[in-house]
PDB file of N, CA and C in Angstrom:
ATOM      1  N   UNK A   1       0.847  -1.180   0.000  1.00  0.00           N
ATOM      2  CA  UNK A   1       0.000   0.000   0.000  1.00  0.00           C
ATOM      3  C   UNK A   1       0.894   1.245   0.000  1.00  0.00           C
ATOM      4  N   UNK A   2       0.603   2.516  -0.922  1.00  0.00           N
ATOM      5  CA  UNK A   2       1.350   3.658  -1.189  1.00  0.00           C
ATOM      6  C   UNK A   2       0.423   4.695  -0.918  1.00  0.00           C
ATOM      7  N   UNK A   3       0.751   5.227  -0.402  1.00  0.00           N
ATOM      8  CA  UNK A   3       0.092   6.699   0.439  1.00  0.00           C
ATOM      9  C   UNK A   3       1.162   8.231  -0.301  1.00  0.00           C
ATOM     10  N   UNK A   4      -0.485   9.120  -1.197  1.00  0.00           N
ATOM     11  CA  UNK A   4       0.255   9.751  -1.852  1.00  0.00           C
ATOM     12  C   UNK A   4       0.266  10.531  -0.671  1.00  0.00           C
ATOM     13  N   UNK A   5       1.088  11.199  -0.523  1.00  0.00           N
ATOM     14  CA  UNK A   5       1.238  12.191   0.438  1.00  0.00           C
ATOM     15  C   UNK A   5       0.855  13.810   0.326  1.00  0.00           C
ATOM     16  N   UNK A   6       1.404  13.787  -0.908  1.00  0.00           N
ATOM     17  CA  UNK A   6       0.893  14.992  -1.780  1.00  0.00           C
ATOM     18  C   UNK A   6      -0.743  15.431  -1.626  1.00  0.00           C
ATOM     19  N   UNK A   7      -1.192  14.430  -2.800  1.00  0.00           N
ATOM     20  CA  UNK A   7      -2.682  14.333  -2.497  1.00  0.00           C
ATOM     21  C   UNK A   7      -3.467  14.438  -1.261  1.00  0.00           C
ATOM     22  N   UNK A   8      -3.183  13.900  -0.473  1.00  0.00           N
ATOM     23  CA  UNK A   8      -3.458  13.682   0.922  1.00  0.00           C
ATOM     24  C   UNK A   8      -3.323  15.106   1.506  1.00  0.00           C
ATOM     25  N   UNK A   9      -2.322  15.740   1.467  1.00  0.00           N
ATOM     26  CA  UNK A   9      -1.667  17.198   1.830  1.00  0.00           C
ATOM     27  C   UNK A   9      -3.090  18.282   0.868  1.00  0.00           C
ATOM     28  N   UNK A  10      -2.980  18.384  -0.313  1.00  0.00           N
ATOM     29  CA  UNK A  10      -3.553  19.163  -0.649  1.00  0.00           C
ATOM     30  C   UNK A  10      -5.088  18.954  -1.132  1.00  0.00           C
ATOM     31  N   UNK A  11      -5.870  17.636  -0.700  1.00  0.00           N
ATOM     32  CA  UNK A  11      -6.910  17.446   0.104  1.00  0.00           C
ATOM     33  C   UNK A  11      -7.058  18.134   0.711  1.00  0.00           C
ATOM     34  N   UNK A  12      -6.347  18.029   2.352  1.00  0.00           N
ATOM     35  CA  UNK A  12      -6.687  18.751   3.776  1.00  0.00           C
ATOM     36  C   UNK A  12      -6.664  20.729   3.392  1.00  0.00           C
ATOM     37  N   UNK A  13      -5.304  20.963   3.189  1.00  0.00           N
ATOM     38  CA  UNK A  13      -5.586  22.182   2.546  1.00  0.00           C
ATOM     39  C   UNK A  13      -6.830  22.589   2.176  1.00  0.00           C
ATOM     40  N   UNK A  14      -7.322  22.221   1.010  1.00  0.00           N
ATOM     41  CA  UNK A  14      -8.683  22.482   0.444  1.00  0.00           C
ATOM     42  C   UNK A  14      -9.865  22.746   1.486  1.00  0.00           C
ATOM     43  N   UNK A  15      -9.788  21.347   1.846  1.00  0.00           N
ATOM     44  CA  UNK A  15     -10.889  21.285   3.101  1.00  0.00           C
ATOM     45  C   UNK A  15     -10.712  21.930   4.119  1.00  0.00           C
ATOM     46  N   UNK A  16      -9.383  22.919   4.559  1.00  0.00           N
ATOM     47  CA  UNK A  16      -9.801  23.667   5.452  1.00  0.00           C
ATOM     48  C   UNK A  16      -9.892  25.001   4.911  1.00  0.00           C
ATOM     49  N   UNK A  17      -9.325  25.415   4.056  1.00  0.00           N
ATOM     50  CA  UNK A  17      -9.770  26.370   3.270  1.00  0.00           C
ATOM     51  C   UNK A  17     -11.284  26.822   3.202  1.00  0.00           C
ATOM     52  N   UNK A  18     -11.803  25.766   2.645  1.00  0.00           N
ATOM     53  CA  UNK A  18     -13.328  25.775   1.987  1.00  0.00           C
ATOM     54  C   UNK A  18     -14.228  26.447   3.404  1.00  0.00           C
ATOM     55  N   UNK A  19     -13.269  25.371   4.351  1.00  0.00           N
ATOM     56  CA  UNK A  19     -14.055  25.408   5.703  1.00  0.00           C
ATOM     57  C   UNK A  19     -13.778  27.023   6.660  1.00  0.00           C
ATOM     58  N   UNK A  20     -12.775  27.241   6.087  1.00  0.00           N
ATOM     59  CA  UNK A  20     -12.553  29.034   7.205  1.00  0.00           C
ATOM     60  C   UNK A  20     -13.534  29.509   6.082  1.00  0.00           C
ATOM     61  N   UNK A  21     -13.792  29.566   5.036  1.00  0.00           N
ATOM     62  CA  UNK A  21     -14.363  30.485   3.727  1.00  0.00           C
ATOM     63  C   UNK A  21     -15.838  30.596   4.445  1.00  0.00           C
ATOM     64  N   UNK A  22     -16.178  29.378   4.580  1.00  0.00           N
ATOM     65  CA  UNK A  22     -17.677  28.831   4.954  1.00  0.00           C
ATOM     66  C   UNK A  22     -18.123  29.527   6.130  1.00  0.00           C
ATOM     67  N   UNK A  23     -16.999  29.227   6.901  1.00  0.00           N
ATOM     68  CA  UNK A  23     -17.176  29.805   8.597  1.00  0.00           C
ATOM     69  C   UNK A  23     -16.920  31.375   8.213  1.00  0.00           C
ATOM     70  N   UNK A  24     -16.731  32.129   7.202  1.00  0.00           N
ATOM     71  CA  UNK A  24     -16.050  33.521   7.658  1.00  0.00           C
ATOM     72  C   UNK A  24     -17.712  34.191   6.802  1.00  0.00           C
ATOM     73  N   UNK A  25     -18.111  33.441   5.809  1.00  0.00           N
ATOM     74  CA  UNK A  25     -19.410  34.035   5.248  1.00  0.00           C
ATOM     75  C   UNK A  25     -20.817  33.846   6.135  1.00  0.00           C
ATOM     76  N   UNK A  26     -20.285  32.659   6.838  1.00  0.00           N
ATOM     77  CA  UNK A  26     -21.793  33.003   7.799  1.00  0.00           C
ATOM     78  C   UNK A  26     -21.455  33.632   8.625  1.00  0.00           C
ATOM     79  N   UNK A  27     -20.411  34.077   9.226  1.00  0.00           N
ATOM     80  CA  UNK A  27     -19.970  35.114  10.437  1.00  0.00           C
ATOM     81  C   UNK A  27     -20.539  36.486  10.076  1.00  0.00           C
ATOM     82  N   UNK A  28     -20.441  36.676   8.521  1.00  0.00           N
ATOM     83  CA  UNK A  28     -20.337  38.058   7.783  1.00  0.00           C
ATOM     84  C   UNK A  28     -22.331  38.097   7.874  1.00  0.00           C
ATOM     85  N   UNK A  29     -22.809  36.787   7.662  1.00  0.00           N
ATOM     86  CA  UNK A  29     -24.263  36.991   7.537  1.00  0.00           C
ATOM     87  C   UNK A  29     -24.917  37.105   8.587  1.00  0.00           C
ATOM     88  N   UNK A  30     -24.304  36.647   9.985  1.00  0.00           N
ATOM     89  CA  UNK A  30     -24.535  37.528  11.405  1.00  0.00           C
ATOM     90  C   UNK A  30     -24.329  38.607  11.715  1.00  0.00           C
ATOM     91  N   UNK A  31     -23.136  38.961  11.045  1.00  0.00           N
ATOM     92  CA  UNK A  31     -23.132  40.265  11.516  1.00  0.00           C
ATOM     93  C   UNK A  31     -24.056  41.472  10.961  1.00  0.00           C
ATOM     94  N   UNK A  32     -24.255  40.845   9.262  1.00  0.00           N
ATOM     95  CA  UNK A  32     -25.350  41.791   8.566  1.00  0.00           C
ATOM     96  C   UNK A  32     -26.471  41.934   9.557  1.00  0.00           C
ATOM     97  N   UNK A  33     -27.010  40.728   9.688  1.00  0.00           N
ATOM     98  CA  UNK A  33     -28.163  40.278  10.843  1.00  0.00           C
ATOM     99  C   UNK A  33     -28.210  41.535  11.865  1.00  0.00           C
ATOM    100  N   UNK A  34     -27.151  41.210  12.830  1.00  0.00           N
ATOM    101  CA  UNK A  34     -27.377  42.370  13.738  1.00  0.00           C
ATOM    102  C   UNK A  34     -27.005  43.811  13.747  1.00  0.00           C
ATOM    103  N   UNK A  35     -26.315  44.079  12.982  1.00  0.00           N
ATOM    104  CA  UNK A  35     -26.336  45.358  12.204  1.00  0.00           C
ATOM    105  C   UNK A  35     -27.396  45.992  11.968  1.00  0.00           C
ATOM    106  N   UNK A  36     -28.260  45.004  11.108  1.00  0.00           N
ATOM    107  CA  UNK A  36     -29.823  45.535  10.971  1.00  0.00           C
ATOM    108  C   UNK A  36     -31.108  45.890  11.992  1.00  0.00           C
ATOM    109  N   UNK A  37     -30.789  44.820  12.683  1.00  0.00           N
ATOM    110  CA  UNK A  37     -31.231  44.964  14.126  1.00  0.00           C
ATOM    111  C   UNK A  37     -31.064  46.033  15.039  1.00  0.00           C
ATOM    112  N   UNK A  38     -29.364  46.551  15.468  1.00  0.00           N
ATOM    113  CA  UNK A  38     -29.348  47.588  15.646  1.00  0.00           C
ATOM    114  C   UNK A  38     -29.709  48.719  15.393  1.00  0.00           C
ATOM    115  N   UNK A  39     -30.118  48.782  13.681  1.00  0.00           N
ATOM    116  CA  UNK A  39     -30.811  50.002  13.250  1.00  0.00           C
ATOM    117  C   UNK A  39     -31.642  50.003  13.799  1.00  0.00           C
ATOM    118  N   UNK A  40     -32.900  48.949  13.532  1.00  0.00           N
ATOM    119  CA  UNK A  40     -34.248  48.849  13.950  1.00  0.00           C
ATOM    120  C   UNK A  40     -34.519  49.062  15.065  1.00  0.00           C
ATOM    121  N   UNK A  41     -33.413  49.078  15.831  1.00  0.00           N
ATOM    122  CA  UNK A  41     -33.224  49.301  17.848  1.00  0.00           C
ATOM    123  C   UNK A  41     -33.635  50.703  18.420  1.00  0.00           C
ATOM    124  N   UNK A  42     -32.495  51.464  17.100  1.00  0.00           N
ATOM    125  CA  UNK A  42     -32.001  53.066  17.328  1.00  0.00           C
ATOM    126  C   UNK A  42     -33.083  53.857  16.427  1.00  0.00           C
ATOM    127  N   UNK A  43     -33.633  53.245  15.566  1.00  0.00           N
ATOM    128  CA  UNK A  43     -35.242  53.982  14.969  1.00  0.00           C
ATOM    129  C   UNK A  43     -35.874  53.875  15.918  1.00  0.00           C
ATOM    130  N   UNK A  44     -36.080  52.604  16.320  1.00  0.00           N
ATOM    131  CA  UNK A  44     -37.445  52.709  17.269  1.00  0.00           C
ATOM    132  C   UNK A  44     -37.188  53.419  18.405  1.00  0.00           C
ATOM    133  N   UNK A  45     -35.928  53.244  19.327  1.00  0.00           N
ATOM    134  CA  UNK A  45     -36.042  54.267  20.511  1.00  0.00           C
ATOM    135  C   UNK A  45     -35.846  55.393  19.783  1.00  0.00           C
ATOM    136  N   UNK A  46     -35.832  56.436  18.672  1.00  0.00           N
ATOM    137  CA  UNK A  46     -36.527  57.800  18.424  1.00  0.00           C
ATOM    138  C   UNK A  46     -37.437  58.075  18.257  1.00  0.00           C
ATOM    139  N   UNK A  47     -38.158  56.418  18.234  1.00  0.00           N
ATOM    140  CA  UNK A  47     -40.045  57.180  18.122  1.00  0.00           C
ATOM    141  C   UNK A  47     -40.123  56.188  16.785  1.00  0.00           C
ATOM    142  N   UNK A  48     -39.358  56.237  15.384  1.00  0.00           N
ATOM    143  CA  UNK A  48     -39.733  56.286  14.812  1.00  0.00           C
ATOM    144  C   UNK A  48     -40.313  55.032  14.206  1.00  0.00           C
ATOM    145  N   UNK A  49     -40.803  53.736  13.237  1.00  0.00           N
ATOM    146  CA  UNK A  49     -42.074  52.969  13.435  1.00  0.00           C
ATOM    147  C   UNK A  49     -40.388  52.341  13.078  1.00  0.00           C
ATOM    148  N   UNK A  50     -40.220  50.651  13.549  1.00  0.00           N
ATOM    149  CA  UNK A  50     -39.205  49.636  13.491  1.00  0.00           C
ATOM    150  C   UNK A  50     -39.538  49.116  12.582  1.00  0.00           C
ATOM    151  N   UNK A  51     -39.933  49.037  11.030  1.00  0.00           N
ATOM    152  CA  UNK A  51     -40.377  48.443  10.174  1.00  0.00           C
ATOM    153  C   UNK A  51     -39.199  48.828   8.912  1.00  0.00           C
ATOM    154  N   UNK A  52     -38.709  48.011   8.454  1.00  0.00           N
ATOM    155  CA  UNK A  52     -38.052  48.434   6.672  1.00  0.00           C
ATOM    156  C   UNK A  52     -36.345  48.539   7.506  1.00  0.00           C
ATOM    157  N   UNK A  53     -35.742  49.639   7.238  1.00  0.00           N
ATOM    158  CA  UNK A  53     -34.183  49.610   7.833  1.00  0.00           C
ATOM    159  C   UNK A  53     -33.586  48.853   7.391  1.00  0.00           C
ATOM    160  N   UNK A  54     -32.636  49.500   6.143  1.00  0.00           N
ATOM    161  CA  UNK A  54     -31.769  48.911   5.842  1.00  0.00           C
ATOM    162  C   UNK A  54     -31.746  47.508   5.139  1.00  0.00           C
ATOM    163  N   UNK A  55     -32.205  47.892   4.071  1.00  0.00           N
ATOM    164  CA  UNK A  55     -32.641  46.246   3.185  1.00  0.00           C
ATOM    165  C   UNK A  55     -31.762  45.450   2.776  1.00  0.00           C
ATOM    166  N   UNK A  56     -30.530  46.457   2.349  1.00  0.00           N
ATOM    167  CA  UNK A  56     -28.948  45.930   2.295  1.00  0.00           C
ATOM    168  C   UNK A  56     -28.301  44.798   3.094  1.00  0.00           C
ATOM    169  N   UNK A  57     -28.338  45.097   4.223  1.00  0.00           N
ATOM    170  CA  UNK A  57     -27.875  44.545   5.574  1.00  0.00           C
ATOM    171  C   UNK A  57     -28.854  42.783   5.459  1.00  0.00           C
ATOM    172  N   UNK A  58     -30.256  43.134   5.045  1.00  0.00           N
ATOM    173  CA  UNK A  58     -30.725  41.609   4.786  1.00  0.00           C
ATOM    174  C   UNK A  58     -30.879  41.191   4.055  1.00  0.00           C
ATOM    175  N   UNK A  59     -30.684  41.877   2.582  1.00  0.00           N
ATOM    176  CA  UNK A  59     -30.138  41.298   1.439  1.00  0.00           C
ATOM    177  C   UNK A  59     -28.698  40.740   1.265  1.00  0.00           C
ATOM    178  N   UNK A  60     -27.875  41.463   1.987  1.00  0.00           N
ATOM    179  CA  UNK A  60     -26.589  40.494   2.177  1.00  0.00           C
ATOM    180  C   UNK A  60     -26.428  39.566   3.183  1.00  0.00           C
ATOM    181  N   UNK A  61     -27.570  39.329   3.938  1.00  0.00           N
ATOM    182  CA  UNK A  61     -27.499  38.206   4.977  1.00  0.00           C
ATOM    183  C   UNK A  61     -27.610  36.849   4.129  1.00  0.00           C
ATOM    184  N   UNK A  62     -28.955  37.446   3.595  1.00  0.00           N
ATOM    185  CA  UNK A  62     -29.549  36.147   3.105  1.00  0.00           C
ATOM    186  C   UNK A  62     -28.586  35.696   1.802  1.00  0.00           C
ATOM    187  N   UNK A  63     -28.032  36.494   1.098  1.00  0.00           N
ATOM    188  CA  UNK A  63     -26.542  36.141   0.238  1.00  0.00           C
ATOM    189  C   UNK A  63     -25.907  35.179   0.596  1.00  0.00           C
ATOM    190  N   UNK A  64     -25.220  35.471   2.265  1.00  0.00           N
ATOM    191  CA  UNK A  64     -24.403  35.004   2.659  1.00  0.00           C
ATOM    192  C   UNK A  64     -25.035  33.857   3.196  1.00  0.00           C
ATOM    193  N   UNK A  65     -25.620  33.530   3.701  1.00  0.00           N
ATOM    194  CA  UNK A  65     -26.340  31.823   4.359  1.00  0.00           C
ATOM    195  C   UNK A  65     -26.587  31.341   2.776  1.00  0.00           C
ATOM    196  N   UNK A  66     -26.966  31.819   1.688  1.00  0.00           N
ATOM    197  CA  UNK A  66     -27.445  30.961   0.827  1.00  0.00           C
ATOM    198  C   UNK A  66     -26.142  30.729   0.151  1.00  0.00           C
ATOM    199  N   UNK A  67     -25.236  31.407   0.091  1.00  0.00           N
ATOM    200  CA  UNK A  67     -24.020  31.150  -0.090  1.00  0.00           C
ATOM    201  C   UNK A  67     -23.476  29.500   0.468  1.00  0.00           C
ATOM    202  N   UNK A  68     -23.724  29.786   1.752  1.00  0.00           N
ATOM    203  CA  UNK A  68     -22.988  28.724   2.388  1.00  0.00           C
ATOM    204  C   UNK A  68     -24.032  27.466   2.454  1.00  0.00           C
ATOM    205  N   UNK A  69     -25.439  27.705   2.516  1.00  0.00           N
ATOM    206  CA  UNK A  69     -26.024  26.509   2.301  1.00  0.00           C
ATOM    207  C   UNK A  69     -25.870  25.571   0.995  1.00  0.00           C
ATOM    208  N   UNK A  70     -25.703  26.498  -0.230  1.00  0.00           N
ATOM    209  CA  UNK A  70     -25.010  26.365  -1.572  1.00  0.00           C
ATOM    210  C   UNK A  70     -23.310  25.150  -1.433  1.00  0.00           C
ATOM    211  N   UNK A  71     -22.864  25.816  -0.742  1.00  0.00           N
ATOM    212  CA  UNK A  71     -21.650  25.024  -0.518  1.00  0.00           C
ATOM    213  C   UNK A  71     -21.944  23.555   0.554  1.00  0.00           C
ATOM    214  N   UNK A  72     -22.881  23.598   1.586  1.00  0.00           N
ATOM    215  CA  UNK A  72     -23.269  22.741   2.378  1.00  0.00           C
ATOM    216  C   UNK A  72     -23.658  21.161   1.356  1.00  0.00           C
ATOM    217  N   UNK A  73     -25.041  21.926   0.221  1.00  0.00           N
ATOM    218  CA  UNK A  73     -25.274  21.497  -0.661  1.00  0.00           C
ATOM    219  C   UNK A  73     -24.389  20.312  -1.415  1.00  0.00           C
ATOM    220  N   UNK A  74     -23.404  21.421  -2.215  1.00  0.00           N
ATOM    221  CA  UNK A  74     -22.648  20.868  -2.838  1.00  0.00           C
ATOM    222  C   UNK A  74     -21.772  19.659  -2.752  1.00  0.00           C
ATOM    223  N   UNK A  75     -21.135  20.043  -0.898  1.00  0.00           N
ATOM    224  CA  UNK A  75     -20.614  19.131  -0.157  1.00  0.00           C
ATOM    225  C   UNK A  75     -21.183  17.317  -0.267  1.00  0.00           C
ATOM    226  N   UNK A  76     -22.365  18.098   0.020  1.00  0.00           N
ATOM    227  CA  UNK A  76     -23.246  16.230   0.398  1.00  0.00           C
ATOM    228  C   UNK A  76     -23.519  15.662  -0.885  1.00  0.00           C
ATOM    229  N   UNK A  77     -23.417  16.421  -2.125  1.00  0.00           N
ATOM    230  CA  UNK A  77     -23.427  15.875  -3.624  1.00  0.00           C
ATOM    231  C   UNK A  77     -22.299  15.224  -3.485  1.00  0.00           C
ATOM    232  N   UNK A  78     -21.012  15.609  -3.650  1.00  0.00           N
ATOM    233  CA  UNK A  78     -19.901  15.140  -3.339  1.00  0.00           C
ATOM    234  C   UNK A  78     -19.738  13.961  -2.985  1.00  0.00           C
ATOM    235  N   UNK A  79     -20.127  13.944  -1.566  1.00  0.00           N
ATOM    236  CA  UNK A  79     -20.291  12.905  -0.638  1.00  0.00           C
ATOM    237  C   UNK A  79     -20.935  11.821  -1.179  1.00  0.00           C
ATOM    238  N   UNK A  80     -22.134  11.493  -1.636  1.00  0.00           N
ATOM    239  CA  UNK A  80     -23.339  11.041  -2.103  1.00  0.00           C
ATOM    240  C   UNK A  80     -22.745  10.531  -3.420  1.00  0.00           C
ATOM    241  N   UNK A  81     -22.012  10.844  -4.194  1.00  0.00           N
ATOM    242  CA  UNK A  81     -22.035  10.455  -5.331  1.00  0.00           C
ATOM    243  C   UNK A  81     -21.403   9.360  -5.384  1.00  0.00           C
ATOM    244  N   UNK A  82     -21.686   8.579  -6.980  1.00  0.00           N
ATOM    245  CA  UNK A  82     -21.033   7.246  -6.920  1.00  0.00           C
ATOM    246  C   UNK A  82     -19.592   6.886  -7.233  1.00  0.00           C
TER     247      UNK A  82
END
């Protein structure tokens, strides 16, 4: 039995790569999250109605989770296949 080493090496690479990428876009889609929230915090204690704020902030949330569910996805194709 021969163990490429190489391969093996730049496997793991990949896979942790993929994996900080994964972990750093849903971090980014929490933070949109509460970002937005905070607006909706600082409208409403001026009175003003907590509705709408910042559509950006949850248009790039939902980017970013569908991003990574996309890759989650992909993963278990991977996996799954013959």
């Amino acid at each position: 039995m021969h163990i490429k080493w190489n391969a093996l090496a730049q496997t793991a690479g990949i896979s942790f790569g993929v994996t900080v990428a994964v972990v750093a876009v849903f971090a980014l889609g929490i933070l949109a999250l509460s970002r937005r929230e905070a607006a909706l915090g600082a409208r409403e204690a001026e009175g003003g109605r907590a509705s709408g704020g910042r559509p950006a902030l949850l248009a790039g949330a939902y980017a970013c989770f569908a991003l990574c569910a996309t890759a989650v996805g992909y993963g278990l194709v991977l996996i799954a296949a013959p």
